[in-house]
C-alpha atoms as a PDB file:
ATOM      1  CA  UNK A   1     -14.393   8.615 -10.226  1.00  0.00           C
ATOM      2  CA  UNK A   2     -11.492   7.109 -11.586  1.00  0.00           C
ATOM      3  CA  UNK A   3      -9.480   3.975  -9.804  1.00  0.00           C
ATOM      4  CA  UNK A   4      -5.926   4.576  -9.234  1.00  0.00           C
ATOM      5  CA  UNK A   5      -3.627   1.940  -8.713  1.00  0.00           C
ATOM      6  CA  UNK A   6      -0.759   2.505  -6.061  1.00  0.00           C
ATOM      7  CA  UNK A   7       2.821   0.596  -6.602  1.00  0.00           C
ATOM      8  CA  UNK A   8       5.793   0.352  -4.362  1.00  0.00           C
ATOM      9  CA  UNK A   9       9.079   2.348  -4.900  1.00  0.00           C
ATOM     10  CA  UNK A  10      11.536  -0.805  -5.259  1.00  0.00           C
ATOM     11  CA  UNK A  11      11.108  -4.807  -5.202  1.00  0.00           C
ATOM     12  CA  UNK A  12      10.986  -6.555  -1.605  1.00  0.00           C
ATOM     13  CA  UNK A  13       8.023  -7.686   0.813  1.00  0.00           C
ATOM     14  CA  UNK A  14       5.058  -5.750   1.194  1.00  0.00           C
ATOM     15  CA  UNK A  15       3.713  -5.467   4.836  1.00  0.00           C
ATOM     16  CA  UNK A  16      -0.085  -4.422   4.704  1.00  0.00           C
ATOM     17  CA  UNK A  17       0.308  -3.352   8.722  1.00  0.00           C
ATOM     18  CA  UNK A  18       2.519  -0.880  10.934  1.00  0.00           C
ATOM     19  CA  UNK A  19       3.508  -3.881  12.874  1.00  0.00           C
ATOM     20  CA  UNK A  20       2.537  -7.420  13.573  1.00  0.00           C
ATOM     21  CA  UNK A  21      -0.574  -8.205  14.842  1.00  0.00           C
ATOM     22  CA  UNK A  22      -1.185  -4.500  13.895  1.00  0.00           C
ATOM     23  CA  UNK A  23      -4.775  -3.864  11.962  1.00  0.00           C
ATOM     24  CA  UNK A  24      -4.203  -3.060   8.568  1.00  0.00           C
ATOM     25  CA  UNK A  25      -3.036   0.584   7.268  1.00  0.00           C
ATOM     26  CA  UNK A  26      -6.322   0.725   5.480  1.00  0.00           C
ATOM     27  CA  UNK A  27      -9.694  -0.889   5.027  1.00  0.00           C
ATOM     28  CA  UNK A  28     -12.518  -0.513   2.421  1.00  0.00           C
ATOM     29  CA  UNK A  29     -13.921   2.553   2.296  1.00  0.00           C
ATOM     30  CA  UNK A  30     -11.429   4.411   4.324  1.00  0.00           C
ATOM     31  CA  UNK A  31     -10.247   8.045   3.482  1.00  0.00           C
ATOM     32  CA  UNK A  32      -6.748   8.047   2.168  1.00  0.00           C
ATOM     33  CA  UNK A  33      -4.534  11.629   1.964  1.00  0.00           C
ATOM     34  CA  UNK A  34      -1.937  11.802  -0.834  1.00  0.00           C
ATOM     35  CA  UNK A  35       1.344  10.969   0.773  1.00  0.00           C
ATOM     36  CA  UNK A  36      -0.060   8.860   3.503  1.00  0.00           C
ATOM     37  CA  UNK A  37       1.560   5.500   3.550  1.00  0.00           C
ATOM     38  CA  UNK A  38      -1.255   2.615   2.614  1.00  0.00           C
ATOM     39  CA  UNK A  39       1.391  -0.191   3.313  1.00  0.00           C
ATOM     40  CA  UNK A  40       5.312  -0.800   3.769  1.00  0.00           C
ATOM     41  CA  UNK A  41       8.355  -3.048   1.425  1.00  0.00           C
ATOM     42  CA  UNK A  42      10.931  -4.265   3.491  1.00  0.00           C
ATOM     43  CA  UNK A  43      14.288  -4.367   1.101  1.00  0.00           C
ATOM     44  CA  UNK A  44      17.100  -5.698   3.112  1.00  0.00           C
ATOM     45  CA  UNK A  45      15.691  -5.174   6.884  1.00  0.00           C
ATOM     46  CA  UNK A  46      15.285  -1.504   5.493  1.00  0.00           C
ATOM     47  CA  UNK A  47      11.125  -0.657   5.595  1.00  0.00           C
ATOM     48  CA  UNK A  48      10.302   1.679   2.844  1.00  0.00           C
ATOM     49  CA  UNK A  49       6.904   3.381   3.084  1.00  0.00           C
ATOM     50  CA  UNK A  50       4.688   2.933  -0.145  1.00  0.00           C
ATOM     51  CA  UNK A  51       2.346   6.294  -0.267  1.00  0.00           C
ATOM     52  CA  UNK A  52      -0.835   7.453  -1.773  1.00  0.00           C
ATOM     53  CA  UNK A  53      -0.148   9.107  -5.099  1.00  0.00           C
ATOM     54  CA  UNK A  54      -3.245  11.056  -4.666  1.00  0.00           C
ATOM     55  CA  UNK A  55      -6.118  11.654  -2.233  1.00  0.00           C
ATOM     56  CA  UNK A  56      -9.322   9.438  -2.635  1.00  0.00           C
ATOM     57  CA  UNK A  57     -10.938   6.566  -0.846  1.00  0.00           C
ATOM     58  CA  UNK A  58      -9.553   2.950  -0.223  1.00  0.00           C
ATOM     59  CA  UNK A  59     -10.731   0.464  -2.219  1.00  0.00           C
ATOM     60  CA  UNK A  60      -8.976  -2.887  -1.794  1.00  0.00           C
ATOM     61  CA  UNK A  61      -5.154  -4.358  -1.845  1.00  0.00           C
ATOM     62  CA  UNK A  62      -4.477  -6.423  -4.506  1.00  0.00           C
ATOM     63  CA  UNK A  63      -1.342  -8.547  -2.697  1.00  0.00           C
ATOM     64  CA  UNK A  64      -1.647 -10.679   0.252  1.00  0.00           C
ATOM     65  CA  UNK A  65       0.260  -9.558   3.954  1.00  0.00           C
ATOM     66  CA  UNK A  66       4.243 -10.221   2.663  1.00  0.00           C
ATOM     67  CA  UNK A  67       3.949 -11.481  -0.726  1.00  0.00           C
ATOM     68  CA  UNK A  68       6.905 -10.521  -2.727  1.00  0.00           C
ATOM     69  CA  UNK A  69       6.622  -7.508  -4.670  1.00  0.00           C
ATOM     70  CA  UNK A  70       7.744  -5.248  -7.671  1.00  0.00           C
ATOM     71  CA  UNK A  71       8.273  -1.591  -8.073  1.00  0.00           C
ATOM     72  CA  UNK A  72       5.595  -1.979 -11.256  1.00  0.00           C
ATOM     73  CA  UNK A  73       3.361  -4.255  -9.419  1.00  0.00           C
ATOM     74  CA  UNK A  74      -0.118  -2.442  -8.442  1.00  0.00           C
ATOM     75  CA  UNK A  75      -0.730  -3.666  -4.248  1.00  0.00           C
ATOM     76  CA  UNK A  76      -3.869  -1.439  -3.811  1.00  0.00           C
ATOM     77  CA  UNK A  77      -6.595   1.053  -5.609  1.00  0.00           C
ATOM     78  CA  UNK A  78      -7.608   4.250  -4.053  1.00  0.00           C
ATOM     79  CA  UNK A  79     -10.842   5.382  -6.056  1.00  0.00           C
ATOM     80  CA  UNK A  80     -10.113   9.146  -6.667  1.00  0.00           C
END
């Protein structure tokens, strides 16, 4: 299986939850569709999903809950 690494659309904050205080969109292990979000960027109080190029199974993020971000920057692997 090969790893493939998921980046967000534009630059901004990456939020690894729906909501605060939320659990995570995804854990270890957990199936992940292609097109389902796996974690959000805020850019200017706008919150821009970041999606699952393909389906597979969640492997880890690679970013910490609101780090800053950019659009070529990998945040999480879905093994595929």
């Amino acid at each position: 299986m090969a790893i493939i690494q998921i980046v967000p659309p534009v630059p901004g904050i990456l939020y690894l939850s729906p909501t605060p205080g939320a659990a995570l969109f995804k854990q270890p292990g957990d199936a992940v569709a292609a097109g389902e979000t796996v974690a959000l960027v805020e850019v200017m109080k706008s919150f821009l999903p970041v999606e699952a190029e393909a389906a597979g199974t969640f492997v880890r993020y690679l970013v910490d809950n609101e780090a800053n971000v950019e659009p070529d920057q990998a945040v999480c692997e879905i093994e595929g």
